[in-house]
C-alpha atoms as a PDB file:
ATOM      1  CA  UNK A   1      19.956 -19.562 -17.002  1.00  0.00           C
ATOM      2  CA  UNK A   2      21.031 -20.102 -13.021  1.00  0.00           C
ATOM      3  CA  UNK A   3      18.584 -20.015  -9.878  1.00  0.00           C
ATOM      4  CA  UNK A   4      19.710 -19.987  -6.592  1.00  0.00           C
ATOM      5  CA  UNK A   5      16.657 -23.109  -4.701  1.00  0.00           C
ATOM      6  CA  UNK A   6      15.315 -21.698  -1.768  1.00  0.00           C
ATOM      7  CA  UNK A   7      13.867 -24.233  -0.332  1.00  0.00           C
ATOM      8  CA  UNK A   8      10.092 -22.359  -0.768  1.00  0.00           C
ATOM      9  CA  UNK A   9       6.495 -23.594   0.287  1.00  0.00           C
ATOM     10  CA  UNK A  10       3.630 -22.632  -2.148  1.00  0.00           C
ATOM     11  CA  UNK A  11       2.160 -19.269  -0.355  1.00  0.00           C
ATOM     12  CA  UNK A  12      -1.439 -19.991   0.079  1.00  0.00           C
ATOM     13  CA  UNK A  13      -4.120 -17.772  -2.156  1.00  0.00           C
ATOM     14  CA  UNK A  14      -6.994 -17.717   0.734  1.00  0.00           C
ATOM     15  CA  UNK A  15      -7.658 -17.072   3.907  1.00  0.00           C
ATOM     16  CA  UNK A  16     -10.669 -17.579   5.847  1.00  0.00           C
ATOM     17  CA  UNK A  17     -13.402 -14.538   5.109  1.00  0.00           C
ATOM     18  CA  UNK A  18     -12.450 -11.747   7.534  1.00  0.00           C
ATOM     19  CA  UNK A  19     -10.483  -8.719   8.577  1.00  0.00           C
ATOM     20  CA  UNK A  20      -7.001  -8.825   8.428  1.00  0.00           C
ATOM     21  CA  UNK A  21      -4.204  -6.527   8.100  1.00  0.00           C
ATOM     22  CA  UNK A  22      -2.627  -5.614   5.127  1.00  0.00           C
ATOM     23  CA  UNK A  23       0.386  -4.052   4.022  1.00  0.00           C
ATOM     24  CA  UNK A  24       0.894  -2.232   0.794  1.00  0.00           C
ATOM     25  CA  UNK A  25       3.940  -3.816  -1.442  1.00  0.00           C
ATOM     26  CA  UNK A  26       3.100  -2.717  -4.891  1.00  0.00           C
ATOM     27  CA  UNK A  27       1.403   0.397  -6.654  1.00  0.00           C
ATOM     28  CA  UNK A  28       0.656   0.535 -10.347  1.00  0.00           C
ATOM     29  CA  UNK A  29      -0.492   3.645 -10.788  1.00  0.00           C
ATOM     30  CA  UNK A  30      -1.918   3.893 -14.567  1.00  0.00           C
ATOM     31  CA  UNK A  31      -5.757   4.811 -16.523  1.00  0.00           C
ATOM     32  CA  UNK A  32      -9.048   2.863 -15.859  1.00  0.00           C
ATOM     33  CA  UNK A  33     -10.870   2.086 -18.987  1.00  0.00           C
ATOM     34  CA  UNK A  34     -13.416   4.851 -18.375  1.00  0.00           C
ATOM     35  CA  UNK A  35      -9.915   7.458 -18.640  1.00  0.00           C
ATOM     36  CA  UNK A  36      -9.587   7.862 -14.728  1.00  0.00           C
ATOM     37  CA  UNK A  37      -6.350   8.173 -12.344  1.00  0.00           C
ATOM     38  CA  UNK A  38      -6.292   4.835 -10.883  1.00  0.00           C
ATOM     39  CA  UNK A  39      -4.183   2.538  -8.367  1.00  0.00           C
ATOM     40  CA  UNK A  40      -3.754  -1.046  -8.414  1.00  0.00           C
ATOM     41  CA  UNK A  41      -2.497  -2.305  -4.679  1.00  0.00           C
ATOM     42  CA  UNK A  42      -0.815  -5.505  -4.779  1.00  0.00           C
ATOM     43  CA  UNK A  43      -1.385  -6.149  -0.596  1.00  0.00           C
ATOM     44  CA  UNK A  44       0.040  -9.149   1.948  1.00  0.00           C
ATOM     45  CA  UNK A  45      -2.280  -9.749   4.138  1.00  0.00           C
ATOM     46  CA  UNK A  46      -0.317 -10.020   7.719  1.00  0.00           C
ATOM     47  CA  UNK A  47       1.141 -12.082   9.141  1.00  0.00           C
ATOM     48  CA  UNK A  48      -0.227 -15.347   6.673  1.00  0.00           C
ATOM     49  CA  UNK A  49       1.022 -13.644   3.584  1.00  0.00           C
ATOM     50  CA  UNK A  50      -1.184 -14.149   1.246  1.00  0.00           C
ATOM     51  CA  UNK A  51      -1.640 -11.548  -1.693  1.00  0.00           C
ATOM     52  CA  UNK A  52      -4.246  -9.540  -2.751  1.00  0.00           C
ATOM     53  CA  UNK A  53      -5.577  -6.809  -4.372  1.00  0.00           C
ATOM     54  CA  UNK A  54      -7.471  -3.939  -4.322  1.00  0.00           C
ATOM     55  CA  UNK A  55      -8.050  -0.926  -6.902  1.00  0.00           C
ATOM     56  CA  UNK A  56      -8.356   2.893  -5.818  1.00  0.00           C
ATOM     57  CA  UNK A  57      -9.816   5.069  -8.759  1.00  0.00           C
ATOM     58  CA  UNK A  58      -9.847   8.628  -8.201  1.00  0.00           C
ATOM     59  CA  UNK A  59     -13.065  10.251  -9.041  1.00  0.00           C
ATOM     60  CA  UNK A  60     -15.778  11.964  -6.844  1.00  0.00           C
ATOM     61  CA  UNK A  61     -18.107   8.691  -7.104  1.00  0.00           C
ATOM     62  CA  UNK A  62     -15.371   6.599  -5.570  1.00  0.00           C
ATOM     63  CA  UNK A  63     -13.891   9.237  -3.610  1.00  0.00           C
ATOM     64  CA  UNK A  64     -15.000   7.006  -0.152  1.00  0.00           C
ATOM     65  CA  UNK A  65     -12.741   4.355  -0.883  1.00  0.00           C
ATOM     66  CA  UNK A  66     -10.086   6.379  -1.347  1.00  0.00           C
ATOM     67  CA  UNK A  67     -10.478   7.854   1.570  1.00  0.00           C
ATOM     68  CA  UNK A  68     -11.178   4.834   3.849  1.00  0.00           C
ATOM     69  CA  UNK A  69      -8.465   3.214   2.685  1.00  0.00           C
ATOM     70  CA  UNK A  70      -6.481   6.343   3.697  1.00  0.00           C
ATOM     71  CA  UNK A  71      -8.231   6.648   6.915  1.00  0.00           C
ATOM     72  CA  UNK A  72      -7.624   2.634   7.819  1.00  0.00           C
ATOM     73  CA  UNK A  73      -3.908   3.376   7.054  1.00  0.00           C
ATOM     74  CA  UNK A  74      -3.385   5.970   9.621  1.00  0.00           C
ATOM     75  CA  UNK A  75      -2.669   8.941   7.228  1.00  0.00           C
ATOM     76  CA  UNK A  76      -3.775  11.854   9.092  1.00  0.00           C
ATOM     77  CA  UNK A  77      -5.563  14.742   6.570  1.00  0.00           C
ATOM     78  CA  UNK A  78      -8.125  17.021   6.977  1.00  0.00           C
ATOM     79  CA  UNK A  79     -11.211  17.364   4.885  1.00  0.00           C
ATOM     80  CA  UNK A  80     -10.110  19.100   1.523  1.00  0.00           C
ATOM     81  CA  UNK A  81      -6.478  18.476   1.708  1.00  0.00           C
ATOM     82  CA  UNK A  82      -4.865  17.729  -1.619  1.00  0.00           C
ATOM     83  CA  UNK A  83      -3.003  14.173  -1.536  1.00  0.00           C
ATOM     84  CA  UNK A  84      -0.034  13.179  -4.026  1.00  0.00           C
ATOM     85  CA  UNK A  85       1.340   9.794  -3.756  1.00  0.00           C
ATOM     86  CA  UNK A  86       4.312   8.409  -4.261  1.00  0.00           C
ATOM     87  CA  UNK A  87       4.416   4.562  -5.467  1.00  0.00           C
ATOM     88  CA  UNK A  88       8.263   4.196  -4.753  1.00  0.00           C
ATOM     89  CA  UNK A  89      10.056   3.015  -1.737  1.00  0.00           C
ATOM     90  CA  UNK A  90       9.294   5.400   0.997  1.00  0.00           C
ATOM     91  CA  UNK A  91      13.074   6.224   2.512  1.00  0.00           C
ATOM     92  CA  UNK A  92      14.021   6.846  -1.070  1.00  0.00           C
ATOM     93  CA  UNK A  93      11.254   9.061  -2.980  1.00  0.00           C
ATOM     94  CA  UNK A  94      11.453  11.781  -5.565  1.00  0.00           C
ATOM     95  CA  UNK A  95       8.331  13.127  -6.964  1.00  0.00           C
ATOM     96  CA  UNK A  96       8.625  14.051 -10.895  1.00  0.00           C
ATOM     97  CA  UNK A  97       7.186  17.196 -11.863  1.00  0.00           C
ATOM     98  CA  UNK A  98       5.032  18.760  -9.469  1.00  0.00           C
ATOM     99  CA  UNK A  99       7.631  19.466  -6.609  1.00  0.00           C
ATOM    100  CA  UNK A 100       9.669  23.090  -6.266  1.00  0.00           C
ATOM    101  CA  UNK A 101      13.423  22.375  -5.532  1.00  0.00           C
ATOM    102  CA  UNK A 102      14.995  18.697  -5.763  1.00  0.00           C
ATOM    103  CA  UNK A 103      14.415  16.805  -2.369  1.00  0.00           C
ATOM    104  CA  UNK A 104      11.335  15.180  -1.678  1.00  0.00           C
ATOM    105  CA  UNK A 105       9.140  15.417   1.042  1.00  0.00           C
ATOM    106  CA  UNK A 106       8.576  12.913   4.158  1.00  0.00           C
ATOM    107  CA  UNK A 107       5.343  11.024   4.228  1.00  0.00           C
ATOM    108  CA  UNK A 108       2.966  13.060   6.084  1.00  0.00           C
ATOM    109  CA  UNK A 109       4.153  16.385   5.225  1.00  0.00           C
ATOM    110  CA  UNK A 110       2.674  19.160   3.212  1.00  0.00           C
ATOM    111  CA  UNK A 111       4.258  20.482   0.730  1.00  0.00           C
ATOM    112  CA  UNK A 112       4.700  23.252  -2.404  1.00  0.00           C
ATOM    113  CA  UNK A 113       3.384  22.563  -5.949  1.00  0.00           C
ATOM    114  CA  UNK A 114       4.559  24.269  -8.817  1.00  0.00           C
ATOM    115  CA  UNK A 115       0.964  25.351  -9.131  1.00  0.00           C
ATOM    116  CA  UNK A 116       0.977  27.371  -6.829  1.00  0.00           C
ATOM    117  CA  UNK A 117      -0.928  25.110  -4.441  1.00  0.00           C
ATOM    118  CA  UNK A 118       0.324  22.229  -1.940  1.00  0.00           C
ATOM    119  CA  UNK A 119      -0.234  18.787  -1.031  1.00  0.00           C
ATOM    120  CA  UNK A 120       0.321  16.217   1.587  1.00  0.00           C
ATOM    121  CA  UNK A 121       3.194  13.866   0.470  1.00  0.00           C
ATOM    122  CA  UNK A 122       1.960   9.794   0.913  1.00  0.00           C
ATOM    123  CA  UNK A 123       4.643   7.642   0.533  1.00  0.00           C
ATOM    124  CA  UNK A 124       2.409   4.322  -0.610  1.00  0.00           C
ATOM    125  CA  UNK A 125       4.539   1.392  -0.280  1.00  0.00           C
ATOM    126  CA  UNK A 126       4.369   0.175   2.918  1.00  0.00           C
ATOM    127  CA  UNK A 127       1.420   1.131   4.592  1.00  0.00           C
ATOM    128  CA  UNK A 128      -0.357  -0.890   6.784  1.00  0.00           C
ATOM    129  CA  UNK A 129      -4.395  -1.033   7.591  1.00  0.00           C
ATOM    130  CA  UNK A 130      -7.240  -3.000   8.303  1.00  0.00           C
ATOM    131  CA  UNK A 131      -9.468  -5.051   5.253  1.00  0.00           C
ATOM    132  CA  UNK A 132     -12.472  -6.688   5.679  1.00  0.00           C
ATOM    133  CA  UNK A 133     -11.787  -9.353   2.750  1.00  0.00           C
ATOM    134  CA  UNK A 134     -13.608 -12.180   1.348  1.00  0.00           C
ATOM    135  CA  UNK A 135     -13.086 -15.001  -0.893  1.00  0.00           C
ATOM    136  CA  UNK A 136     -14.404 -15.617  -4.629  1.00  0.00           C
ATOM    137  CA  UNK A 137     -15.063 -17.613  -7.239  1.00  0.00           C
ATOM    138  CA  UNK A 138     -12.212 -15.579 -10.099  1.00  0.00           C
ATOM    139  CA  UNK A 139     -12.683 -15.467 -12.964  1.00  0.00           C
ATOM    140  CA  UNK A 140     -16.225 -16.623 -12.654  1.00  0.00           C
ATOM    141  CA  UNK A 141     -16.545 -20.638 -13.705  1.00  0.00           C
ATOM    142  CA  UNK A 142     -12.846 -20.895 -13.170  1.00  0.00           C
ATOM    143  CA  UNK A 143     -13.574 -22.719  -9.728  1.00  0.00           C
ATOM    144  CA  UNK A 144     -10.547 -20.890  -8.350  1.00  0.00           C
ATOM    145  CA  UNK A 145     -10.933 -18.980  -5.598  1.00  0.00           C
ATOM    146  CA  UNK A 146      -8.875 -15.991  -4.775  1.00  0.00           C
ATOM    147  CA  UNK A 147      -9.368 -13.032  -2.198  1.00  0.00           C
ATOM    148  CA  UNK A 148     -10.883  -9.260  -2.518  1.00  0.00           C
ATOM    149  CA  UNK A 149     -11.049  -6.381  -0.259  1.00  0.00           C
ATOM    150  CA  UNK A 150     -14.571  -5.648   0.843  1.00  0.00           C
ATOM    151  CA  UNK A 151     -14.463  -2.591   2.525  1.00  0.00           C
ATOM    152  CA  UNK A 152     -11.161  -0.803   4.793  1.00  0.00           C
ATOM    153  CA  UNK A 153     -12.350  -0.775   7.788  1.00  0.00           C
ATOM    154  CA  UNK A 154     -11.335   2.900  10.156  1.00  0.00           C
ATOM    155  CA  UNK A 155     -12.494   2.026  13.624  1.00  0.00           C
ATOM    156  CA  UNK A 156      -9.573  -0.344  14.403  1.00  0.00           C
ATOM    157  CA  UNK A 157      -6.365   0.931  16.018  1.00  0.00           C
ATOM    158  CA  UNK A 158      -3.974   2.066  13.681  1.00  0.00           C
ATOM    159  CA  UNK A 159      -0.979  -0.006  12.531  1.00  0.00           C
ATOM    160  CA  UNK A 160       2.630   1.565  11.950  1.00  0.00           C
ATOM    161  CA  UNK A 161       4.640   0.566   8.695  1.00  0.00           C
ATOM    162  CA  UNK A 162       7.434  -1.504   9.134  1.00  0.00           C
ATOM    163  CA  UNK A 163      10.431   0.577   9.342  1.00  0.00           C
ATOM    164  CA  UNK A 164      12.720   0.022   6.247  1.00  0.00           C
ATOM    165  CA  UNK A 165      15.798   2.103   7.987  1.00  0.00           C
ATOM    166  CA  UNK A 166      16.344  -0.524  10.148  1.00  0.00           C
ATOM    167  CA  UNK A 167      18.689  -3.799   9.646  1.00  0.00           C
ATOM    168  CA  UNK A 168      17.602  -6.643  11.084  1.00  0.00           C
ATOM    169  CA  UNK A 169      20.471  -8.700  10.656  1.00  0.00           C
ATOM    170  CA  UNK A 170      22.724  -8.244  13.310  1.00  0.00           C
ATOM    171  CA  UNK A 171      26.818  -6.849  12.418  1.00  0.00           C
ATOM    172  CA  UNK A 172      29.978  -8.841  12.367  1.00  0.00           C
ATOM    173  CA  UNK A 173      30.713  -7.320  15.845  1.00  0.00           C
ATOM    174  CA  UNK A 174      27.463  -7.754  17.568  1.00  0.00           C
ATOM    175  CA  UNK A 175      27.370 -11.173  16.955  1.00  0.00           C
ATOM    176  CA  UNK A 176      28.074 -13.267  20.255  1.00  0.00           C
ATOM    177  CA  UNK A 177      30.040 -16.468  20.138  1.00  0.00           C
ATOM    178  CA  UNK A 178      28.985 -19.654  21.138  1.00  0.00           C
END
């Protein structure tokens, strides 16, 4: 087996108790152990990077998180409007079966279910919003600590996803000699 070093630092597992930004780089969507939809955010908290991790579960009891979490993240949606998300990379999404036609919709935008009904398209990866978090004891007796989302908070200004069409490096031709 080969590995490339790069030279890495250990990425710290706290921060101090507070609110932060986060940014959404993983969804696992899968089933809770009671049988619900659920959504397992992996989340770096900005700019430290440090992980962690929240879990959405989508029934009416929990239905507030969901929607806070939406809220702190700057996706705008009125009161009854149906939500589908979509876990991949947002510039390249395709939504499996509930879409009419083959080209996916932008994040934001409403569109047609086979059902008959619609949805607003949320592209997950990548968003960005503000998390009250706080550090515990996990597993409890393990005496290590690691960080949890408290509540997301929707009273702060909004935060814009980093844009993944651009290229930060510069080209061959923009580069300026010494």
């Amino acid at each position: 087996m080969a590995f490339k070093f790069q030279d890495s630092e250990n990425i710290p597992r706290v921060v101090k108790d507070g609110d932060y930004i986060v940014e959404v780089i993983q969804a696992d969507f899968g089933i809770s152990k009671k049988g619900n939809d659920m959504v397992k955010l992996r989340l770096r908290i900005l700019p430290e990077n440090v992980m962690v991790f929240d879990t959405l579960v989508f029934t009416d009891d929990a239905a507030w998180k969901v929607d806070t979490f939406l809220k702190s993240c700057g996706v705008k949606l009125n009161k009854g409007d149906n939500v589908e998300f979509d876990p991949k990379n947002f510039n390249d999404s395709r939504l499996q079966d509930d879409l009419e036609g083959d080209i996916a919709p932008t994040h934001g935008e409403t569109y047609d279910l086979s059902n008959g009904g619609n949805a607003v398209f949320v592209a997950i990866i990548g968003l960005r919003g503000w998390a009250t978090l706080k550090g515990e004891e996990y597993p409890i007796g393990s005496g290590k600590k690691t960080m949890r989302v408290v509540c997301w908070l929707t009273d702060r200004k909004k935060v814009e996803r980093e844009s993944k069409m651009s290229d930060p490096k510069p080209k061959n031709d923009e580069v300026e000699p010494f």
